[in-house]
C-alpha atoms as a PDB file:
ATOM      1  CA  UNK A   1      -7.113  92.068 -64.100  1.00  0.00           C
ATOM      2  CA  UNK A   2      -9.510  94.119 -62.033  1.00  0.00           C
ATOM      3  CA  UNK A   3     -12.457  91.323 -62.778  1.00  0.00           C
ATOM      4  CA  UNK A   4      -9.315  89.008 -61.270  1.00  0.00           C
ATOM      5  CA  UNK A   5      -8.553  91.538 -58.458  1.00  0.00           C
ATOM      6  CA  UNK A   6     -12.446  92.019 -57.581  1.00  0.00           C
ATOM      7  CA  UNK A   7     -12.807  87.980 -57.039  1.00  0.00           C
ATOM      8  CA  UNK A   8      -9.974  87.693 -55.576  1.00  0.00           C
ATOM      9  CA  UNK A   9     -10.584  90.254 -52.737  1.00  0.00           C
ATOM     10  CA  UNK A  10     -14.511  89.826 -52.330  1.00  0.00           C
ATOM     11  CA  UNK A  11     -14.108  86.826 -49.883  1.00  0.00           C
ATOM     12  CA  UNK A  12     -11.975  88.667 -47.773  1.00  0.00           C
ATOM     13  CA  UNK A  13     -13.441  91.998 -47.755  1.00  0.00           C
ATOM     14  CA  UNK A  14     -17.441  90.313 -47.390  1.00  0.00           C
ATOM     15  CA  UNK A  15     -15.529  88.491 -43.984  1.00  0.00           C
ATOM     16  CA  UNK A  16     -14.115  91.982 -43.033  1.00  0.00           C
ATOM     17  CA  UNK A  17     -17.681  93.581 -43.277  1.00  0.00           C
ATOM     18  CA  UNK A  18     -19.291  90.685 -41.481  1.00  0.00           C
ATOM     19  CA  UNK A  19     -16.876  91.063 -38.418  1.00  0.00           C
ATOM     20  CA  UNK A  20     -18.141  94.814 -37.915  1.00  0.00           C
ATOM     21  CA  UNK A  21     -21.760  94.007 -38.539  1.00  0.00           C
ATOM     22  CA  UNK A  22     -24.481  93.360 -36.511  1.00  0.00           C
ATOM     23  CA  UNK A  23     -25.949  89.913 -35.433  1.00  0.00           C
ATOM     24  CA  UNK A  24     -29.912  90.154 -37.284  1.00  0.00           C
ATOM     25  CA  UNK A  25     -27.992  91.847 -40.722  1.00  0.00           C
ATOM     26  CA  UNK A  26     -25.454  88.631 -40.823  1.00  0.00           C
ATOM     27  CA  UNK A  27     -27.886  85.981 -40.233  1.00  0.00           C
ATOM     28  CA  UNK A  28     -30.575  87.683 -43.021  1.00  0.00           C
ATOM     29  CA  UNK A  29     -27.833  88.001 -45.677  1.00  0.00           C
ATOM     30  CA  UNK A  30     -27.798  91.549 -46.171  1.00  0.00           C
ATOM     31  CA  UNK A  31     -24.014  91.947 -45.353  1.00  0.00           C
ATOM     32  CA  UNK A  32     -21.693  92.181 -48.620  1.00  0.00           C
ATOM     33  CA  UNK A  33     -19.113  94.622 -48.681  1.00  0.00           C
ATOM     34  CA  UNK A  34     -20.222  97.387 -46.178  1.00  0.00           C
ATOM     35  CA  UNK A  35     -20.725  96.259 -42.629  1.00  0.00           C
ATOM     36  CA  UNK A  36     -24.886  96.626 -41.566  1.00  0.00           C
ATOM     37  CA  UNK A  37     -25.797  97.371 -37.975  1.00  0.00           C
ATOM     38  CA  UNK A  38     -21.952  98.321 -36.971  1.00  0.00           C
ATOM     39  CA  UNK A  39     -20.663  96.522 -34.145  1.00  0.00           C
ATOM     40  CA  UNK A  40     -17.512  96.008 -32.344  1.00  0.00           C
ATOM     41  CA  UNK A  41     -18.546  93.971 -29.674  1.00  0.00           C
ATOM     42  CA  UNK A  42     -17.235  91.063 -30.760  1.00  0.00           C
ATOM     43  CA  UNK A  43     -13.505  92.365 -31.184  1.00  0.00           C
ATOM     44  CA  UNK A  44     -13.981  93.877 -27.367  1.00  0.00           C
ATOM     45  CA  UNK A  45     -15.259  90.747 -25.993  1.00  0.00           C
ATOM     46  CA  UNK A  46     -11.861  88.493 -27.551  1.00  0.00           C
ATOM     47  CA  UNK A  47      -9.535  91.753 -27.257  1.00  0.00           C
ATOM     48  CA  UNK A  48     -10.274  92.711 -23.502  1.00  0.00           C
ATOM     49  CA  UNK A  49      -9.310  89.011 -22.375  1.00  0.00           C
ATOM     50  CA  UNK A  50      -5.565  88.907 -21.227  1.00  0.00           C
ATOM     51  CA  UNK A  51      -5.754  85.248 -22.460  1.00  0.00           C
ATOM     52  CA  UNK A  52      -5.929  86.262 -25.680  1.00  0.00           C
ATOM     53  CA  UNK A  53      -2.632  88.349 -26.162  1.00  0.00           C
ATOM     54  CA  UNK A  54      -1.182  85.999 -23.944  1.00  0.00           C
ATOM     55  CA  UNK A  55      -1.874  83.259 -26.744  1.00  0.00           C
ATOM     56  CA  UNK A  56      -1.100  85.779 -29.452  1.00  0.00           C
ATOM     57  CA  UNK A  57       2.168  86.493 -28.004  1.00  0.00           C
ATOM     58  CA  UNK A  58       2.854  82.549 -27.986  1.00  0.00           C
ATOM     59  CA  UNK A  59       1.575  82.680 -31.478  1.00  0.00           C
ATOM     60  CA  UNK A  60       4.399  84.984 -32.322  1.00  0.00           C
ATOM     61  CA  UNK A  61       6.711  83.082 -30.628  1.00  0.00           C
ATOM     62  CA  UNK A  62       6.153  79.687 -32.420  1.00  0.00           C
ATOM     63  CA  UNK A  63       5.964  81.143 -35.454  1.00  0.00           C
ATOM     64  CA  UNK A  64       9.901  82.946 -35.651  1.00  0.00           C
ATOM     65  CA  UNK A  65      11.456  80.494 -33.700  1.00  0.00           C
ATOM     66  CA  UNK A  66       9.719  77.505 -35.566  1.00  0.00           C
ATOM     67  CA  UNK A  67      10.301  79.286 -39.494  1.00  0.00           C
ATOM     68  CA  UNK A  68      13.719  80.168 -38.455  1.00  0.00           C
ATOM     69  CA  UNK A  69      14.674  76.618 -37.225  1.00  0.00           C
ATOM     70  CA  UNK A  70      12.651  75.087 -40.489  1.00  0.00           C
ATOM     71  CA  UNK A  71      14.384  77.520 -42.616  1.00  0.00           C
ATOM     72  CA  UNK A  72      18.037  76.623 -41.573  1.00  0.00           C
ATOM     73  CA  UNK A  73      17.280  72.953 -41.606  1.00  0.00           C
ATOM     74  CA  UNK A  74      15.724  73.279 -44.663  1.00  0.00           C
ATOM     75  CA  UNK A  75      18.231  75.224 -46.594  1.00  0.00           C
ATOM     76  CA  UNK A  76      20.859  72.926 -45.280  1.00  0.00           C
ATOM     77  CA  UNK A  77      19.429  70.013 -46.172  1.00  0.00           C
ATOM     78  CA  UNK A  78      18.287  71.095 -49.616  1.00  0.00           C
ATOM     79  CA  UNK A  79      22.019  72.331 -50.216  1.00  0.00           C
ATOM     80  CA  UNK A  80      23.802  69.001 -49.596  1.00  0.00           C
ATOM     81  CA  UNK A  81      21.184  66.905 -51.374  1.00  0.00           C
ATOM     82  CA  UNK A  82      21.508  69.357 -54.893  1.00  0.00           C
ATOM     83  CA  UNK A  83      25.172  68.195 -55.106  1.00  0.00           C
ATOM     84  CA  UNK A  84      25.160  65.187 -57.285  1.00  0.00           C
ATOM     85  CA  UNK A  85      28.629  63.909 -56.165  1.00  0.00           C
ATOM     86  CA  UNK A  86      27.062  63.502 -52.455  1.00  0.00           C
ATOM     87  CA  UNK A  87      27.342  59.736 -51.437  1.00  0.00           C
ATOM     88  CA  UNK A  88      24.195  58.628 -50.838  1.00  0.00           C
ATOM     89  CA  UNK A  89      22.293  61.332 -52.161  1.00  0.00           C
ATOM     90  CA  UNK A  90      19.687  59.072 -53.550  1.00  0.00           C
ATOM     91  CA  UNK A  91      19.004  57.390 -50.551  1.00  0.00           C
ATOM     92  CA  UNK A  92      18.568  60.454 -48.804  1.00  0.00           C
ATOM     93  CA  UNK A  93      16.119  61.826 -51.316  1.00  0.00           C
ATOM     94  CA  UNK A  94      14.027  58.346 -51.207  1.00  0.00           C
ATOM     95  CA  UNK A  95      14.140  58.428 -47.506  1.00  0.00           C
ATOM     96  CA  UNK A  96      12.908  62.149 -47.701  1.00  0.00           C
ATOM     97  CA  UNK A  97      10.506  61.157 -50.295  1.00  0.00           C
ATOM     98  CA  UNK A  98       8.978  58.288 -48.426  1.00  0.00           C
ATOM     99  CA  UNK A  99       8.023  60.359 -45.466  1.00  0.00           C
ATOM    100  CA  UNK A 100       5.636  62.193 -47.674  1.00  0.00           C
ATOM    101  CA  UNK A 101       3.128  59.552 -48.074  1.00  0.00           C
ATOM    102  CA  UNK A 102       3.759  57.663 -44.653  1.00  0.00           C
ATOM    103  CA  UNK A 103       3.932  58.783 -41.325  1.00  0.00           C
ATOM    104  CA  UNK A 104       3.641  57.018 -38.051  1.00  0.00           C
ATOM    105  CA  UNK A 105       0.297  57.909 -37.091  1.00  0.00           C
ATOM    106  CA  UNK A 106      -1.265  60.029 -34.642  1.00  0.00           C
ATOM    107  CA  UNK A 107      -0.958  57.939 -31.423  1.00  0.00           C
ATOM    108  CA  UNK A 108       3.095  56.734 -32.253  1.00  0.00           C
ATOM    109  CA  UNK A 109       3.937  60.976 -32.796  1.00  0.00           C
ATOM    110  CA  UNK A 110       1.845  61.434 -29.225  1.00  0.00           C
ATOM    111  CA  UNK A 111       4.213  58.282 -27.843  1.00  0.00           C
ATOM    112  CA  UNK A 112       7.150  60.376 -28.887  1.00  0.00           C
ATOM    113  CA  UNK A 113       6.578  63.622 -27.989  1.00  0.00           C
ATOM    114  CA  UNK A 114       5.880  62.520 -24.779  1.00  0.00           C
ATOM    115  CA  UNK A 115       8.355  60.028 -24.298  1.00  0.00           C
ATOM    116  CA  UNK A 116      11.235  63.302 -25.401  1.00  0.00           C
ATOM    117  CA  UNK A 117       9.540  65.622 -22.921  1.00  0.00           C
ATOM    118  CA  UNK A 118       8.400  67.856 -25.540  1.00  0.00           C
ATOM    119  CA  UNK A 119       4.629  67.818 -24.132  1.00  0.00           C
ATOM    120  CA  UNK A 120       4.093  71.356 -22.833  1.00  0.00           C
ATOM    121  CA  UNK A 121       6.846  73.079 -24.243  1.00  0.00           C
ATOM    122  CA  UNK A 122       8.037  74.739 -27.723  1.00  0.00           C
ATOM    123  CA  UNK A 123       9.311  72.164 -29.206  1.00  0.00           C
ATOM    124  CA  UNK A 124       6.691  70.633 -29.601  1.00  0.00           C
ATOM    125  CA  UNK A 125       5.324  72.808 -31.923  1.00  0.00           C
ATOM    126  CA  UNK A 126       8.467  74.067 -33.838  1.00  0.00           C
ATOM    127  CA  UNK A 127      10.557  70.784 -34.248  1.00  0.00           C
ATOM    128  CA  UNK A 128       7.905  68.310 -35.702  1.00  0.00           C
ATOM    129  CA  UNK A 129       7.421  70.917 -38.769  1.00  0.00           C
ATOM    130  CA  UNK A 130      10.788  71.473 -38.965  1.00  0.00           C
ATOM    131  CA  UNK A 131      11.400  70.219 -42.227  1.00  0.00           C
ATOM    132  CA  UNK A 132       8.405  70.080 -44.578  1.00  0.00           C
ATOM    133  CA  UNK A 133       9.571  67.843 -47.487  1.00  0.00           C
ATOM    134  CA  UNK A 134       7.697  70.098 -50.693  1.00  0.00           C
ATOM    135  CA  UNK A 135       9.356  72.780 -49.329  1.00  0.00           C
ATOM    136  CA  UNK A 136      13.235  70.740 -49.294  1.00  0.00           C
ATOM    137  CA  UNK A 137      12.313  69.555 -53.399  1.00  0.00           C
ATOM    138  CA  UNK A 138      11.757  73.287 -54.149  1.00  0.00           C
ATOM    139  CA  UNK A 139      15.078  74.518 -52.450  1.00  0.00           C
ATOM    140  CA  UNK A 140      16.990  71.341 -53.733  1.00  0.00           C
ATOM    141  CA  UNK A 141      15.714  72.067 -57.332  1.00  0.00           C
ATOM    142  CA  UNK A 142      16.752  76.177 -57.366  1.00  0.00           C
ATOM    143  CA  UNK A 143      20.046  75.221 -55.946  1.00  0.00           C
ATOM    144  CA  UNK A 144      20.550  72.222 -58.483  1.00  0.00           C
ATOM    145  CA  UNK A 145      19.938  75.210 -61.221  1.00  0.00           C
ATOM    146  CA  UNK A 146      22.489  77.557 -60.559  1.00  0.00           C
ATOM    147  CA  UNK A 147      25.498  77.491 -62.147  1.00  0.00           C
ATOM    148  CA  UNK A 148      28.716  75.381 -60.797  1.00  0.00           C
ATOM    149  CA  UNK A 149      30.663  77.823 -62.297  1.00  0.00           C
ATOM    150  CA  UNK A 150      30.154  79.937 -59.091  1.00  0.00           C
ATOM    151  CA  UNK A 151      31.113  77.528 -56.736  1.00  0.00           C
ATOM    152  CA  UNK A 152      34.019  76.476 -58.680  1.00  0.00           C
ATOM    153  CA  UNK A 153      35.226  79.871 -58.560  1.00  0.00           C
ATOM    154  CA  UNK A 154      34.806  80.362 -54.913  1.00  0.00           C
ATOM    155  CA  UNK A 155      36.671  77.092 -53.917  1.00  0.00           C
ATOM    156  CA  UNK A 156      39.386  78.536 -56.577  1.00  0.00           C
ATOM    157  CA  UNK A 157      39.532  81.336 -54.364  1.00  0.00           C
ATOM    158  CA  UNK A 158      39.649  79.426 -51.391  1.00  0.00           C
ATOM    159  CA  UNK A 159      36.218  79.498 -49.853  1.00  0.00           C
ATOM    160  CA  UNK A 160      35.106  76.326 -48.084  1.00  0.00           C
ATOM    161  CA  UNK A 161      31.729  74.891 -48.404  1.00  0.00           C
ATOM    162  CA  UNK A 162      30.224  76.798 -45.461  1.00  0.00           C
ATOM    163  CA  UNK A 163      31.833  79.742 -47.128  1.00  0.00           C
ATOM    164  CA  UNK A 164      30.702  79.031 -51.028  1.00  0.00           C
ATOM    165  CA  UNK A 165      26.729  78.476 -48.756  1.00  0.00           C
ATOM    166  CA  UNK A 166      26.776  81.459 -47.060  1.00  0.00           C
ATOM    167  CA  UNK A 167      28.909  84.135 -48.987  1.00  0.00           C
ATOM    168  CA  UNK A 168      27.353  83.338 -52.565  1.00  0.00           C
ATOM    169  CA  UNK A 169      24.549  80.746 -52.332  1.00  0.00           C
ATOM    170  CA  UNK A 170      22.440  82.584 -50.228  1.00  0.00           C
ATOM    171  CA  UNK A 171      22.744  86.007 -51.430  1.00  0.00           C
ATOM    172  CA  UNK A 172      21.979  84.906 -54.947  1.00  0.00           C
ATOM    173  CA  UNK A 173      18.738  82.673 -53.160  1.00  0.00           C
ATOM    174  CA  UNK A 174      16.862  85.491 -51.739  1.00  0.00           C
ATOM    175  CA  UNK A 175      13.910  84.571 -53.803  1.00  0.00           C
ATOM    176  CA  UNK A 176      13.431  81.115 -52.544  1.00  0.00           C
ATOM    177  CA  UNK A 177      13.931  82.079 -49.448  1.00  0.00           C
ATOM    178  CA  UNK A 178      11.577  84.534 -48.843  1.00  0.00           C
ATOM    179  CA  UNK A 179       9.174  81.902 -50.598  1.00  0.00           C
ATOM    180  CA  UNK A 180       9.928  79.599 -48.137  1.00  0.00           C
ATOM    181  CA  UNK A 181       9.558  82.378 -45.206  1.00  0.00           C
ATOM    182  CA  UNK A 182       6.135  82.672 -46.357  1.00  0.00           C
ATOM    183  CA  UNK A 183       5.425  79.360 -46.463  1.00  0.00           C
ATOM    184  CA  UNK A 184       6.304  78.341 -43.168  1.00  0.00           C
ATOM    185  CA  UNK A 185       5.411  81.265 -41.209  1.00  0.00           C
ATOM    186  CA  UNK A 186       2.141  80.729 -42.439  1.00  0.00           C
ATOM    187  CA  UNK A 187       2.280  76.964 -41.699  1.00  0.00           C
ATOM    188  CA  UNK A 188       3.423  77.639 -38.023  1.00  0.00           C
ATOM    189  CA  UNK A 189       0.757  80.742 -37.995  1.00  0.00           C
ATOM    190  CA  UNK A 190      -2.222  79.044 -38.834  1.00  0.00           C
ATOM    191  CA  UNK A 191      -1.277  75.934 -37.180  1.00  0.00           C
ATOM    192  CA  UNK A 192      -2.991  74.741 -34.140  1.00  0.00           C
ATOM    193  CA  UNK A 193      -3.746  71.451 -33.795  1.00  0.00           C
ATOM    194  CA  UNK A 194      -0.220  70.109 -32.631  1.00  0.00           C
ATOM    195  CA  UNK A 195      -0.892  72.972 -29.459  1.00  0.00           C
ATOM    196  CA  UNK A 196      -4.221  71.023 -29.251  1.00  0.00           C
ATOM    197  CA  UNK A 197      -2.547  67.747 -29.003  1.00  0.00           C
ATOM    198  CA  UNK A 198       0.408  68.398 -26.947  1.00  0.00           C
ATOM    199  CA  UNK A 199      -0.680  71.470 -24.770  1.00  0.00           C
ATOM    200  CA  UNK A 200      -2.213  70.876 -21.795  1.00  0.00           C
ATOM    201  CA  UNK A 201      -2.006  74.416 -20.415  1.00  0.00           C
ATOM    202  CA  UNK A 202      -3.926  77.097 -21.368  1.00  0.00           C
ATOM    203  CA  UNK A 203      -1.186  79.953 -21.016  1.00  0.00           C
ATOM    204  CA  UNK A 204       0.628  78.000 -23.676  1.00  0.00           C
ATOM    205  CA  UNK A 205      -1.728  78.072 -26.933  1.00  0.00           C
ATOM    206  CA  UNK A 206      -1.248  79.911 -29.696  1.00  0.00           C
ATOM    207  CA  UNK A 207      -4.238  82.040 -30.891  1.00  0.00           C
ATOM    208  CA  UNK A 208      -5.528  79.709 -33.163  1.00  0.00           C
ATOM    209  CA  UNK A 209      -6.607  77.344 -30.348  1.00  0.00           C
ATOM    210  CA  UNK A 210      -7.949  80.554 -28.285  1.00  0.00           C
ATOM    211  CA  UNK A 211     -10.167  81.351 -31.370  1.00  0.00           C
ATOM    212  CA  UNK A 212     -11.190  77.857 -32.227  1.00  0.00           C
ATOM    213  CA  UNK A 213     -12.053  77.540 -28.688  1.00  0.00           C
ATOM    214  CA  UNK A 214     -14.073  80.439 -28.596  1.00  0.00           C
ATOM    215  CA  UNK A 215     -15.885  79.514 -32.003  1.00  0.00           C
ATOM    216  CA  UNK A 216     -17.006  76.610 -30.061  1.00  0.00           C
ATOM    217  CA  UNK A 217     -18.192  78.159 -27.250  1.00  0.00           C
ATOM    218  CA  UNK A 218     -20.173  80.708 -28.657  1.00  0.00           C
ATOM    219  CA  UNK A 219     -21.680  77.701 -31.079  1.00  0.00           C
ATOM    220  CA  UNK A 220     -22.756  75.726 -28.196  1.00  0.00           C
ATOM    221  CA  UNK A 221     -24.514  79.039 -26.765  1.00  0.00           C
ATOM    222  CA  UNK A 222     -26.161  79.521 -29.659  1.00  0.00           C
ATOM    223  CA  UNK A 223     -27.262  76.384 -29.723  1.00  0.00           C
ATOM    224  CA  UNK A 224     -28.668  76.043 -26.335  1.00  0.00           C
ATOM    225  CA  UNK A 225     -30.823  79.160 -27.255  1.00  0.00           C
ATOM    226  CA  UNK A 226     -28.488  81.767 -26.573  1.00  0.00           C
ATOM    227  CA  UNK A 227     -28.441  81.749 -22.714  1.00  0.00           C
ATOM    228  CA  UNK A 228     -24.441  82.163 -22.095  1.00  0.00           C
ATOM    229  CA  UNK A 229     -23.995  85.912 -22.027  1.00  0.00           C
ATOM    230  CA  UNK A 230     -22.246  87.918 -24.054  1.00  0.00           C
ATOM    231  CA  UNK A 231     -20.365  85.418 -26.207  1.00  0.00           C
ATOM    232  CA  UNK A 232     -23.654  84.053 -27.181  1.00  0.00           C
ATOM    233  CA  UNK A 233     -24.497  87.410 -28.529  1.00  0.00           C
ATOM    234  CA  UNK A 234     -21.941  87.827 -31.017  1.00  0.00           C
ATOM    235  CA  UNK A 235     -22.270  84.155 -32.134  1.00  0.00           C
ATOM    236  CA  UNK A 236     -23.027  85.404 -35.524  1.00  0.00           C
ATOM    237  CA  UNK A 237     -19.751  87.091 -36.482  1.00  0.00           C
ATOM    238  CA  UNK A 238     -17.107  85.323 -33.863  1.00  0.00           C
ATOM    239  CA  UNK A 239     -15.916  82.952 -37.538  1.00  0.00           C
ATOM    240  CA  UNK A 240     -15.921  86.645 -39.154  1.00  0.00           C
ATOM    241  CA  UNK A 241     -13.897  88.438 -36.314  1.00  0.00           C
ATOM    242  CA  UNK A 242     -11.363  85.539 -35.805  1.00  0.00           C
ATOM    243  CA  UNK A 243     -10.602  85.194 -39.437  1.00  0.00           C
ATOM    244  CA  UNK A 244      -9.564  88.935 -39.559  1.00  0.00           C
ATOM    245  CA  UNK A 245      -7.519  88.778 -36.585  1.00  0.00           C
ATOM    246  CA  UNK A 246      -5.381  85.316 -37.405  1.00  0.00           C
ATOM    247  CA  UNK A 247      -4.542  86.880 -41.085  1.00  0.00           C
ATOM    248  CA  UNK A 248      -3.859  90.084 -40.627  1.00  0.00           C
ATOM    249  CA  UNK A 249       0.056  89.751 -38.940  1.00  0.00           C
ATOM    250  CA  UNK A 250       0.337  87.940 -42.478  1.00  0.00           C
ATOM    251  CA  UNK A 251      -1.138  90.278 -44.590  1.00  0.00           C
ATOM    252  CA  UNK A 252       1.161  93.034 -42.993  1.00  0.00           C
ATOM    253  CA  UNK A 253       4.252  90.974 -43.553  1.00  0.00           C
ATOM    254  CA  UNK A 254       3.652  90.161 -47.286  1.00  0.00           C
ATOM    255  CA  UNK A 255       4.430  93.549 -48.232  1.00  0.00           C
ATOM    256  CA  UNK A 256       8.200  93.136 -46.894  1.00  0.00           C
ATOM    257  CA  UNK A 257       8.780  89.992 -49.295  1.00  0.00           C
ATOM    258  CA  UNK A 258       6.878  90.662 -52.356  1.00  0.00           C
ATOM    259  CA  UNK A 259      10.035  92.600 -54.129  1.00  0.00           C
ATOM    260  CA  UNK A 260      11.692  88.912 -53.515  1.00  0.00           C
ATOM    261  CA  UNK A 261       8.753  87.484 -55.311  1.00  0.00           C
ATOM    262  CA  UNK A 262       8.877  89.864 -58.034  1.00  0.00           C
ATOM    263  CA  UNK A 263      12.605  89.432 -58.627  1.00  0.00           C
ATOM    264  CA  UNK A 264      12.708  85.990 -58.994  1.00  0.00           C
ATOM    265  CA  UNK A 265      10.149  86.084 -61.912  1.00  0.00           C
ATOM    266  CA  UNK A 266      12.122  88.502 -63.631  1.00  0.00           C
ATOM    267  CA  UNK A 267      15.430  86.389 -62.686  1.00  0.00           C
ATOM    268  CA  UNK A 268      13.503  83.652 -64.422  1.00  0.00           C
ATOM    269  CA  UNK A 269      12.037  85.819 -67.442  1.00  0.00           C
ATOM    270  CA  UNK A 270      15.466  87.073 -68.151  1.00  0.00           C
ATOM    271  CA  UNK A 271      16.984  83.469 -67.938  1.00  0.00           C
ATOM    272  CA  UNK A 272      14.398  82.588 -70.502  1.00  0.00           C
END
């Protein structure tokens, strides 16, 4: 487990220690897990720019009102289509099915974000991801394994269907959704290219597009021998510093959902 542990964690901490390192120690190789040369300038340079938390805050923003939106529409969905005596249910799930191997394309998606007068706004972001369809089969698979016993009770006792959802469904799905949390808050975290596409301000990016930008610029400095100031001087770590900074909101929220994760193996193991 510690041999496990020790691979697991070496990419990340090596990035760590090449964010707080100096430029000549990162490009020799000397950097492993203790930073060489310490340097910060890098982290002042993107952290002094009132672009940036402007961006992060946007970041934020996506990100809960995109995975809360996803997770409703998700659940929802995934709930009607795990009850076999739905009409249509199969048609649903082949219609759900098909959009995971075709899409549009790039330019019809542009055509139609446009054409809703979504360009420049949230929505653009937060509705096209609403529903990711590996995410639905999961849900629609734990709910199709508990027990109809429990509903059948509750609409005995005179719940309704919004009632059996929300009253004992959900408690008893905790688990899954905290799975799914993860999943999409990273998806809408790390996501940037849909901001790329459909953004045409810069006061509206997320961070991602802030840091990808200013990996680019500081690669074009370094390529034109290093003449554009002081982003061409921490060329070397830039990839190392934005890394660290786009992960860690997500490393500080695993923490709060890992007893989910936990209890749903031993739900499982006990099951077994």
């Amino acid at each position: 487990m510690f041999v496990i542990m020790f691979i697991t964690l070496y990419p990340f901490l090596n990035i760590v220690a090449q964010s707080f390192s100096s430029e000549g120690y990162i490009n020799s190789g000397q950097v492993s897990l203790i930073p060489r040369g310490f340097n910060v300038e890098t982290y002042k340079v993107v952290m002094a720019d009132s672009m940036f938390w402007t961006n992060y805050k946007n970041t934020v923003v996506y990100t809960v009102v995109g995975t809360a939106i996803a997770l409703v529409m998700t659940t929802m969905f995934a709930y009607a289509l795990a009850k076999r005596q739905l009409r249509g249910r199969n048609v649903f799930i082949m219609i759900a099915v098909f959009t995971m191997f075709f899409n549009g394309g790039l330019i019809p998606n542009y055509v139609l974000i446009n054409a809703l007068g979504f360009k420049n706004t949230i929505w653009a972001i937060v509705l096209p991801g609403a529903i990711s369809i590996f995410n639905l089969l999961v849900m629609k698979s734990f709910f199709e394994a508990m027990p109809e016993e429990l509903e059948e009770a509750a609409a005995i006792d005179g719940l309704s269907t919004y009632g059996t959802l929300f009253r004992i469904v959900l408690p008893l799905s905790k688990a899954v959704l905290a799975t799914m949390l993860l999943f999409y808050a990273v998806s809408f975290w790390n996501s940037w290219f849909s901001a790329f596409l459909y953004m045409d301000k810069r006061e509206l990016y997320p961070v991602t597009v802030y840091l990808r930008n200013l990996i680019k610029g500081a690669e074009t400095a370094a390529t034109s021998g290093g003449g554009a100031g002081e982003v061409a001087a921490v060329a070397a770590n830039i990839q190392s510093v934005t890394m660290v900074l786009t992960v860690l909101p997500i490393i500080m929220l695993y923490p709060f959902i890992q007893k989910y994760f936990v209890s749903g193996v031993m739900l499982g193991a006990v099951k077994g």
